[in-house]
PDB file of N, CA and C in Angstrom:
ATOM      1  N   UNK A   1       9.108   4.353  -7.858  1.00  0.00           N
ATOM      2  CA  UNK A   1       8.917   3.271  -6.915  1.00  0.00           C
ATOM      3  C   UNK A   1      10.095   2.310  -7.006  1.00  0.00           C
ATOM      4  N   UNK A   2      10.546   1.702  -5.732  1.00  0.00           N
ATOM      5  CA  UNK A   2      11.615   0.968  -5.757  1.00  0.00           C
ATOM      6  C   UNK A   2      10.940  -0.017  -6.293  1.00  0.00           C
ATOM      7  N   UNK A   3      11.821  -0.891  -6.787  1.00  0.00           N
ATOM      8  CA  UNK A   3      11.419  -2.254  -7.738  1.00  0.00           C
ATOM      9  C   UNK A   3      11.342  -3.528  -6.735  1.00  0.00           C
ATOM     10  N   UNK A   4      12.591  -3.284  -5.801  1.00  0.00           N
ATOM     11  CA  UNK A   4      12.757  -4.392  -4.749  1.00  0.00           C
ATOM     12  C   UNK A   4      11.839  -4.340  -3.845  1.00  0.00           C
ATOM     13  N   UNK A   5      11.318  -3.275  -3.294  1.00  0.00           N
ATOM     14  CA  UNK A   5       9.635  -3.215  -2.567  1.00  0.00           C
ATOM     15  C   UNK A   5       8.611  -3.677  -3.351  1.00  0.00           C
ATOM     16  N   UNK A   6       8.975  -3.182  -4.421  1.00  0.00           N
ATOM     17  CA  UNK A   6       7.436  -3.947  -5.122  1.00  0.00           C
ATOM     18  C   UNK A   6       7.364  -5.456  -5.542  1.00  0.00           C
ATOM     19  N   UNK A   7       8.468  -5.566  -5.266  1.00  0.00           N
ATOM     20  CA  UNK A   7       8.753  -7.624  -6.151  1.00  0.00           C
ATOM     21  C   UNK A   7       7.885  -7.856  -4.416  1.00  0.00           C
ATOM     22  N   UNK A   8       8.524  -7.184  -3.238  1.00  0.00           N
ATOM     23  CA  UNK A   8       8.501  -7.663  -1.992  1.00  0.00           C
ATOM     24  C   UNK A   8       6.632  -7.779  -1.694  1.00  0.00           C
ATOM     25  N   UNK A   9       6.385  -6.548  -2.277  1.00  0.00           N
ATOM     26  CA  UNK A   9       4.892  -6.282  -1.714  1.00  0.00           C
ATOM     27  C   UNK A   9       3.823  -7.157  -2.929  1.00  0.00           C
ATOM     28  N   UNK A  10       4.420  -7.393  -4.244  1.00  0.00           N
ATOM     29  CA  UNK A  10       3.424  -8.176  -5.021  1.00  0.00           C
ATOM     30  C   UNK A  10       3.434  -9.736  -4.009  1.00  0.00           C
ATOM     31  N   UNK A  11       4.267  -9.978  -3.457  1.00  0.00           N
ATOM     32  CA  UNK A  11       4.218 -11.704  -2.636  1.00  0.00           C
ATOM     33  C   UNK A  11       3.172 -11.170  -1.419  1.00  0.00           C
ATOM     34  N   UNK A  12       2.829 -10.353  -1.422  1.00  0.00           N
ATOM     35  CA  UNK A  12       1.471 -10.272   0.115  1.00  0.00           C
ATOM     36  C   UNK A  12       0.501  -9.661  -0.929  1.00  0.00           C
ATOM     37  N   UNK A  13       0.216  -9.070  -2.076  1.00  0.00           N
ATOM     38  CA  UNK A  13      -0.753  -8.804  -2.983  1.00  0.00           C
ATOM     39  C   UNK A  13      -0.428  -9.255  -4.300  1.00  0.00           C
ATOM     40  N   UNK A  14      -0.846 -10.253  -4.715  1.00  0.00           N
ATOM     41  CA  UNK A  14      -0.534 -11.258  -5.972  1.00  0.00           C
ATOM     42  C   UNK A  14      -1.076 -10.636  -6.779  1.00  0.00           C
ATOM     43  N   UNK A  15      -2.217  -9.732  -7.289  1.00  0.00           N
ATOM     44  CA  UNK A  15      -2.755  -8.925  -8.685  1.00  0.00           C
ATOM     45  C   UNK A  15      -2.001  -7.522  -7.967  1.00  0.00           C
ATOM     46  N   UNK A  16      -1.309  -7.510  -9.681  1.00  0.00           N
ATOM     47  CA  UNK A  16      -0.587  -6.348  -9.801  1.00  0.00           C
ATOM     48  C   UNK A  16      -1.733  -5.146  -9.395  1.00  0.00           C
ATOM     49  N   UNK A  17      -3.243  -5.378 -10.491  1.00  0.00           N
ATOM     50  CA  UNK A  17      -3.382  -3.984 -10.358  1.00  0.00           C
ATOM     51  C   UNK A  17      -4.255  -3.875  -8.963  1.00  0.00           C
ATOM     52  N   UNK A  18      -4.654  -4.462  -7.934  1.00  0.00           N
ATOM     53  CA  UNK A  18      -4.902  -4.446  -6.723  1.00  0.00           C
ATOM     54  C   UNK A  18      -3.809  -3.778  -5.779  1.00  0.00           C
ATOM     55  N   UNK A  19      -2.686  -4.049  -5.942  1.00  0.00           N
ATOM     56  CA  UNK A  19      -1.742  -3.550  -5.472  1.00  0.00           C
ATOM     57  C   UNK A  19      -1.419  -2.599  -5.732  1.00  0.00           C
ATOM     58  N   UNK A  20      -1.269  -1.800  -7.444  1.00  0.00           N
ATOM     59  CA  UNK A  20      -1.651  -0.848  -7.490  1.00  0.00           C
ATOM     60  C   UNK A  20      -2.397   0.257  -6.807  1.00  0.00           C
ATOM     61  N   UNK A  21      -3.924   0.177  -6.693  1.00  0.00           N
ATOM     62  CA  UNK A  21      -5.188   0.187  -5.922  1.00  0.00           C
ATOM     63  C   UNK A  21      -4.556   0.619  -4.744  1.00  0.00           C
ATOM     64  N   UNK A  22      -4.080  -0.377  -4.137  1.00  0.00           N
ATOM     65  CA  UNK A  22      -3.849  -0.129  -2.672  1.00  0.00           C
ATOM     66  C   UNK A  22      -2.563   1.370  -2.434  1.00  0.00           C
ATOM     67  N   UNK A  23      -1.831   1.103  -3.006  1.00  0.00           N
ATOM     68  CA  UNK A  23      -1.187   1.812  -2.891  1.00  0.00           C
ATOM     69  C   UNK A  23      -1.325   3.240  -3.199  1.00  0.00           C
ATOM     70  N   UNK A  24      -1.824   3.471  -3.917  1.00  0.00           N
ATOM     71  CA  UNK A  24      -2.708   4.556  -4.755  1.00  0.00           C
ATOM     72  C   UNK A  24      -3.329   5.370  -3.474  1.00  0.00           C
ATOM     73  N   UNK A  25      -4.727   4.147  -3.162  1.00  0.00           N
ATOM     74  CA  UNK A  25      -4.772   4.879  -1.462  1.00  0.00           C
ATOM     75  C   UNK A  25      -3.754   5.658  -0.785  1.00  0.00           C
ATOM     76  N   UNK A  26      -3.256   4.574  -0.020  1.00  0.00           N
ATOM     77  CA  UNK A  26      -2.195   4.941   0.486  1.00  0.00           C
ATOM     78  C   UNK A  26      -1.621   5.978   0.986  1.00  0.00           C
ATOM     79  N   UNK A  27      -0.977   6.303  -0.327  1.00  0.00           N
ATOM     80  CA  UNK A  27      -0.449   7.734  -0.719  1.00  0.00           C
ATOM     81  C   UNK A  27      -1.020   8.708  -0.325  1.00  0.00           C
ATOM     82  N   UNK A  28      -2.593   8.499  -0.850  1.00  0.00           N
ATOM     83  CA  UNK A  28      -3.599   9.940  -1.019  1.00  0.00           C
ATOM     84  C   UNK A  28      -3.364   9.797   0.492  1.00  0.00           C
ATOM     85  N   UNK A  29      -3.510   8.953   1.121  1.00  0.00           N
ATOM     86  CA  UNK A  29      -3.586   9.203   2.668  1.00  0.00           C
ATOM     87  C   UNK A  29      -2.396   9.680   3.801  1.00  0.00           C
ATOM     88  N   UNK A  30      -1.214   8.835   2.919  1.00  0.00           N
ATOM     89  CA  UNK A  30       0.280   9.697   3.517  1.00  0.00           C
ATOM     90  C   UNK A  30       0.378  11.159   3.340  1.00  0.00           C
ATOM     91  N   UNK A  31      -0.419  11.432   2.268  1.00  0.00           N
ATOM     92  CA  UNK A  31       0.342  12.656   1.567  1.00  0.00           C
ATOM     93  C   UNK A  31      -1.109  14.007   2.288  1.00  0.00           C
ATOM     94  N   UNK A  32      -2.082  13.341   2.716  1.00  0.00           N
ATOM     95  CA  UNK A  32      -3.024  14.009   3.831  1.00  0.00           C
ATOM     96  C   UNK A  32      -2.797  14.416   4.845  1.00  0.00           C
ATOM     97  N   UNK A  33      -1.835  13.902   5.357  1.00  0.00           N
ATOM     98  CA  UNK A  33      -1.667  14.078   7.119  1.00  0.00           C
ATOM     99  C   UNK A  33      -2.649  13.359   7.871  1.00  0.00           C
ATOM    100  N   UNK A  34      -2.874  13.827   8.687  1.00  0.00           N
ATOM    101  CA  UNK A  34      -3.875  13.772   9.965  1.00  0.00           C
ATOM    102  C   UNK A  34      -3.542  12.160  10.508  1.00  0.00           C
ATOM    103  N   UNK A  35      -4.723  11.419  11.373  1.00  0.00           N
ATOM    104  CA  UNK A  35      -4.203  10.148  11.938  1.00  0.00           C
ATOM    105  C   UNK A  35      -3.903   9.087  11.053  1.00  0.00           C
ATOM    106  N   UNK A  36      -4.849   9.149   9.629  1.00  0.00           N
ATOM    107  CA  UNK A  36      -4.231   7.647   8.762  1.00  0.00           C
ATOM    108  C   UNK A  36      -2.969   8.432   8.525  1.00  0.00           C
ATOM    109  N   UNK A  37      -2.434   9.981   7.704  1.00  0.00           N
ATOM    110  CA  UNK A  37      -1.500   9.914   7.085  1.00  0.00           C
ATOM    111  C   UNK A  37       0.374   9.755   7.724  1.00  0.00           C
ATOM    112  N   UNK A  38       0.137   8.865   8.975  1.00  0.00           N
ATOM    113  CA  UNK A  38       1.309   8.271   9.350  1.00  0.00           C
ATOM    114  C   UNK A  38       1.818   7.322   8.902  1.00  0.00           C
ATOM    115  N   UNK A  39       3.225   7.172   8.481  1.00  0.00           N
ATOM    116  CA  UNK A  39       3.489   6.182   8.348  1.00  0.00           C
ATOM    117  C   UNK A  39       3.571   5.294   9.674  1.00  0.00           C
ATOM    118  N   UNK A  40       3.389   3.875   8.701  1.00  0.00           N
ATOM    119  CA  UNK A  40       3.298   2.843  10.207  1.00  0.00           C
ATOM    120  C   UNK A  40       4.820   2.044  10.104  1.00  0.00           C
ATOM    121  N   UNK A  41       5.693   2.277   9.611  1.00  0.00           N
ATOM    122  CA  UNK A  41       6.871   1.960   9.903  1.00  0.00           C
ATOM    123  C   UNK A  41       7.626   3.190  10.610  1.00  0.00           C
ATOM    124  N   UNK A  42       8.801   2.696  10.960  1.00  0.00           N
ATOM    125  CA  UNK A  42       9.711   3.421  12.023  1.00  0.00           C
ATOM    126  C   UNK A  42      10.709   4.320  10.821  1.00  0.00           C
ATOM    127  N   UNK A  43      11.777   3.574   9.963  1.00  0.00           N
ATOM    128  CA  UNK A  43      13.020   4.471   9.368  1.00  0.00           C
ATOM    129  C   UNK A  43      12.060   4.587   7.704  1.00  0.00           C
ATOM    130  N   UNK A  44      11.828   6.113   7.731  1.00  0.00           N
ATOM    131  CA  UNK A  44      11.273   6.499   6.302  1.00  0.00           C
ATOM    132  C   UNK A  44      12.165   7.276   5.521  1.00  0.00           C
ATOM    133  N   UNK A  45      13.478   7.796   6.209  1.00  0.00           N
ATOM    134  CA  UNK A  45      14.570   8.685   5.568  1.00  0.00           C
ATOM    135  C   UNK A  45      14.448   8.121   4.078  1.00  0.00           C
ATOM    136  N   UNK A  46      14.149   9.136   2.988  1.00  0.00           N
ATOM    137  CA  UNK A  46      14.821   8.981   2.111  1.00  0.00           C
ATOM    138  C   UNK A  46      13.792   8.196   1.178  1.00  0.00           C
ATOM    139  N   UNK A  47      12.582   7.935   1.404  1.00  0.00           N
ATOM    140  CA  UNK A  47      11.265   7.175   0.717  1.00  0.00           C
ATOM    141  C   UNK A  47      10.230   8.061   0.806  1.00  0.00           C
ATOM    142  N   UNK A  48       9.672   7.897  -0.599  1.00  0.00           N
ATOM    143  CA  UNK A  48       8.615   8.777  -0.816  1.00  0.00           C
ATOM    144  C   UNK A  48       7.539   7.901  -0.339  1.00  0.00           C
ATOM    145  N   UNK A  49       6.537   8.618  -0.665  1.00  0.00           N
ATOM    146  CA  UNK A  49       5.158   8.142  -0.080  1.00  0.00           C
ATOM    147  C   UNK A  49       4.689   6.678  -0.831  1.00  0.00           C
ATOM    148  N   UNK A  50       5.007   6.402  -1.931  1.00  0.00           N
ATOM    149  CA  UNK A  50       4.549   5.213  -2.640  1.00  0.00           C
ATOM    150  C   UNK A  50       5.901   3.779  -2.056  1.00  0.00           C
ATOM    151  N   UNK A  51       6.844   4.421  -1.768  1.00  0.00           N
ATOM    152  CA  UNK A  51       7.882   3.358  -1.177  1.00  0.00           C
ATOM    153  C   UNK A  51       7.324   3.220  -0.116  1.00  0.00           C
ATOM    154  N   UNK A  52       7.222   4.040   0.941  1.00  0.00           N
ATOM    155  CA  UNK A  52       6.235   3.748   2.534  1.00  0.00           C
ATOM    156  C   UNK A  52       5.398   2.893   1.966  1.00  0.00           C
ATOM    157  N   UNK A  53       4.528   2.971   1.365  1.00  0.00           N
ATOM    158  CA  UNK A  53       3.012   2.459   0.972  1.00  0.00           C
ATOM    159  C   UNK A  53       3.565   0.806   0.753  1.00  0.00           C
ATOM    160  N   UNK A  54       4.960   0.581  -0.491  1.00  0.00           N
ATOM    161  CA  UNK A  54       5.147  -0.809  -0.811  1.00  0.00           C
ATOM    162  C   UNK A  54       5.982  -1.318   0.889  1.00  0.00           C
ATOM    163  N   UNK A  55       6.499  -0.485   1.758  1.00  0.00           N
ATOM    164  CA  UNK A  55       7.157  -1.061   2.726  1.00  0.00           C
ATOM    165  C   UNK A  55       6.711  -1.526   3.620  1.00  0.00           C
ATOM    166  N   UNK A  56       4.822  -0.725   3.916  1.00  0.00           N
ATOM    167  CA  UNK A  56       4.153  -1.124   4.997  1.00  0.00           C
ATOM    168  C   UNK A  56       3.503  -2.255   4.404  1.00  0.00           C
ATOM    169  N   UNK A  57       3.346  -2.796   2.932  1.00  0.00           N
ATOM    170  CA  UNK A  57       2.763  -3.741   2.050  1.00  0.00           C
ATOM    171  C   UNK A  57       3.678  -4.951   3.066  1.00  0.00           C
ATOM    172  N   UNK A  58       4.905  -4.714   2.516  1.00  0.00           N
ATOM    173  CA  UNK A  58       5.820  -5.946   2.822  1.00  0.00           C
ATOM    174  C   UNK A  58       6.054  -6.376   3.748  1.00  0.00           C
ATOM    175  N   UNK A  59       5.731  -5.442   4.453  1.00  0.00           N
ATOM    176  CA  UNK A  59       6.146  -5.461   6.106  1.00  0.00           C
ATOM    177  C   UNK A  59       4.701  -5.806   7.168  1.00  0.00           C
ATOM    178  N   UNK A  60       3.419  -6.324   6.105  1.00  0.00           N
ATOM    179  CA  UNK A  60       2.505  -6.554   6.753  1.00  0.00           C
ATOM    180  C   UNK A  60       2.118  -5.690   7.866  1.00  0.00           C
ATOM    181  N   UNK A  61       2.493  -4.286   7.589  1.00  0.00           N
ATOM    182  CA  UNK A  61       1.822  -3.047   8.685  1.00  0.00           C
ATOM    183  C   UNK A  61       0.864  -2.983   7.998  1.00  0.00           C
ATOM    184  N   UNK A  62       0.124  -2.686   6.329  1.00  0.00           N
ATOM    185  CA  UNK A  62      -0.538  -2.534   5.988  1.00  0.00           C
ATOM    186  C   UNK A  62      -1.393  -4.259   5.478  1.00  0.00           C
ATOM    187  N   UNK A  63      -2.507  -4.032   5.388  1.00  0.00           N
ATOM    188  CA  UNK A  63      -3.434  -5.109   4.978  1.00  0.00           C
ATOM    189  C   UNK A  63      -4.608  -4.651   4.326  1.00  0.00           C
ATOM    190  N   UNK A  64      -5.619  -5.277   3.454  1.00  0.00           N
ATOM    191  CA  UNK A  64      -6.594  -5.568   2.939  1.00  0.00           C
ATOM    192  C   UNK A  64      -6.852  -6.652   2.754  1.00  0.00           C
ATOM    193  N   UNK A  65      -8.696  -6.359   2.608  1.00  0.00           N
ATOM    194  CA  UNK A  65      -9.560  -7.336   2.401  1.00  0.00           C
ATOM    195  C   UNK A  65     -10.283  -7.360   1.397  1.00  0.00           C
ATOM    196  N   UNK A  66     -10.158  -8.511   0.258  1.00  0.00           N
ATOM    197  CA  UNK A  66     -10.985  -8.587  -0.565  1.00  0.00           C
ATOM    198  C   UNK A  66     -12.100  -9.256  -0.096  1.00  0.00           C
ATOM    199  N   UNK A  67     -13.380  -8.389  -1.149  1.00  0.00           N
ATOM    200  CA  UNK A  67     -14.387  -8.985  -0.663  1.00  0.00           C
ATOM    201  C   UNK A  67     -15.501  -9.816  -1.803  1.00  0.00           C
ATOM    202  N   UNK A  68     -16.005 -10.605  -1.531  1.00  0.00           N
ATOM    203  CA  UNK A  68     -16.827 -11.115  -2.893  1.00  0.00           C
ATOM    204  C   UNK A  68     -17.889 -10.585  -3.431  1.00  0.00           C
ATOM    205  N   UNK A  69     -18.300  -9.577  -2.903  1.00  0.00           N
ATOM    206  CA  UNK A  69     -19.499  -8.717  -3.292  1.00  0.00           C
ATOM    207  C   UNK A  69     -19.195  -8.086  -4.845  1.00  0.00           C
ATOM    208  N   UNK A  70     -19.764  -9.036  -5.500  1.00  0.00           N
ATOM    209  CA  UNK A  70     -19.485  -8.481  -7.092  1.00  0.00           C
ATOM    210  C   UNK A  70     -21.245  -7.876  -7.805  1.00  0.00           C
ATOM    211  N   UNK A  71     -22.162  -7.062  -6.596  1.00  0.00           N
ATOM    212  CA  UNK A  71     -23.339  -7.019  -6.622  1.00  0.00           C
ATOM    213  C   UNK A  71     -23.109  -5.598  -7.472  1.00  0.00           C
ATOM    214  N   UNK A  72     -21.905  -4.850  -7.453  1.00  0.00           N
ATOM    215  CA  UNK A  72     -21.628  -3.275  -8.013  1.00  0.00           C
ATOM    216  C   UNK A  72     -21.857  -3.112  -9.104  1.00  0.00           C
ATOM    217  N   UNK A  73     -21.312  -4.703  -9.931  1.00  0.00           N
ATOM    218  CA  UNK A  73     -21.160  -4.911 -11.183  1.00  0.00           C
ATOM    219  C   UNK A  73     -22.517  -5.196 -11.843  1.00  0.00           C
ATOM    220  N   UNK A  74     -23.539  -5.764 -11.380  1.00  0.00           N
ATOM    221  CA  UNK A  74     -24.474  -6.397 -11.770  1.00  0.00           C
ATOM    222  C   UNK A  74     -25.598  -5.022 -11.982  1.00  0.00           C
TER     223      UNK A  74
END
């Protein structure tokens, strides 16, 4: 993983391991095909699937929602 995507994508996901998380997705889903596994940016030459993942982070193509439902835990 590039380092400079990820400094970029921890400033739109502030917990490392959430960002992690997300990206993790991601991947499984780039690396699927079908309609999620597009990338949603335009120039991917040369980036693997976890760089897409921090580029659409940074680039606010990608988003999440945390939610407060901590009922999983209980």
């Amino acid at each position: 993983m590039n380092a400079e995507l990820t400094r970029k994508a921890l400033d739109k996901v502030i917990n490392p391991n959430l960002l992690i998380n997300i990206v993790s997705r991601r991947v499984r889903q780039l690396n699927s095909g079908g309609g999620s596994g597009r990338p949603l940016i335009a120039d991917t030459a040369g980036l693997g699937a976890a760089d897409i993942a921090l580029r659409e982070i940074a680039e606010d193509k990608l988003t999440f929602e945390q939610t407060s439902d901590m009922s999983v835990f209980e």
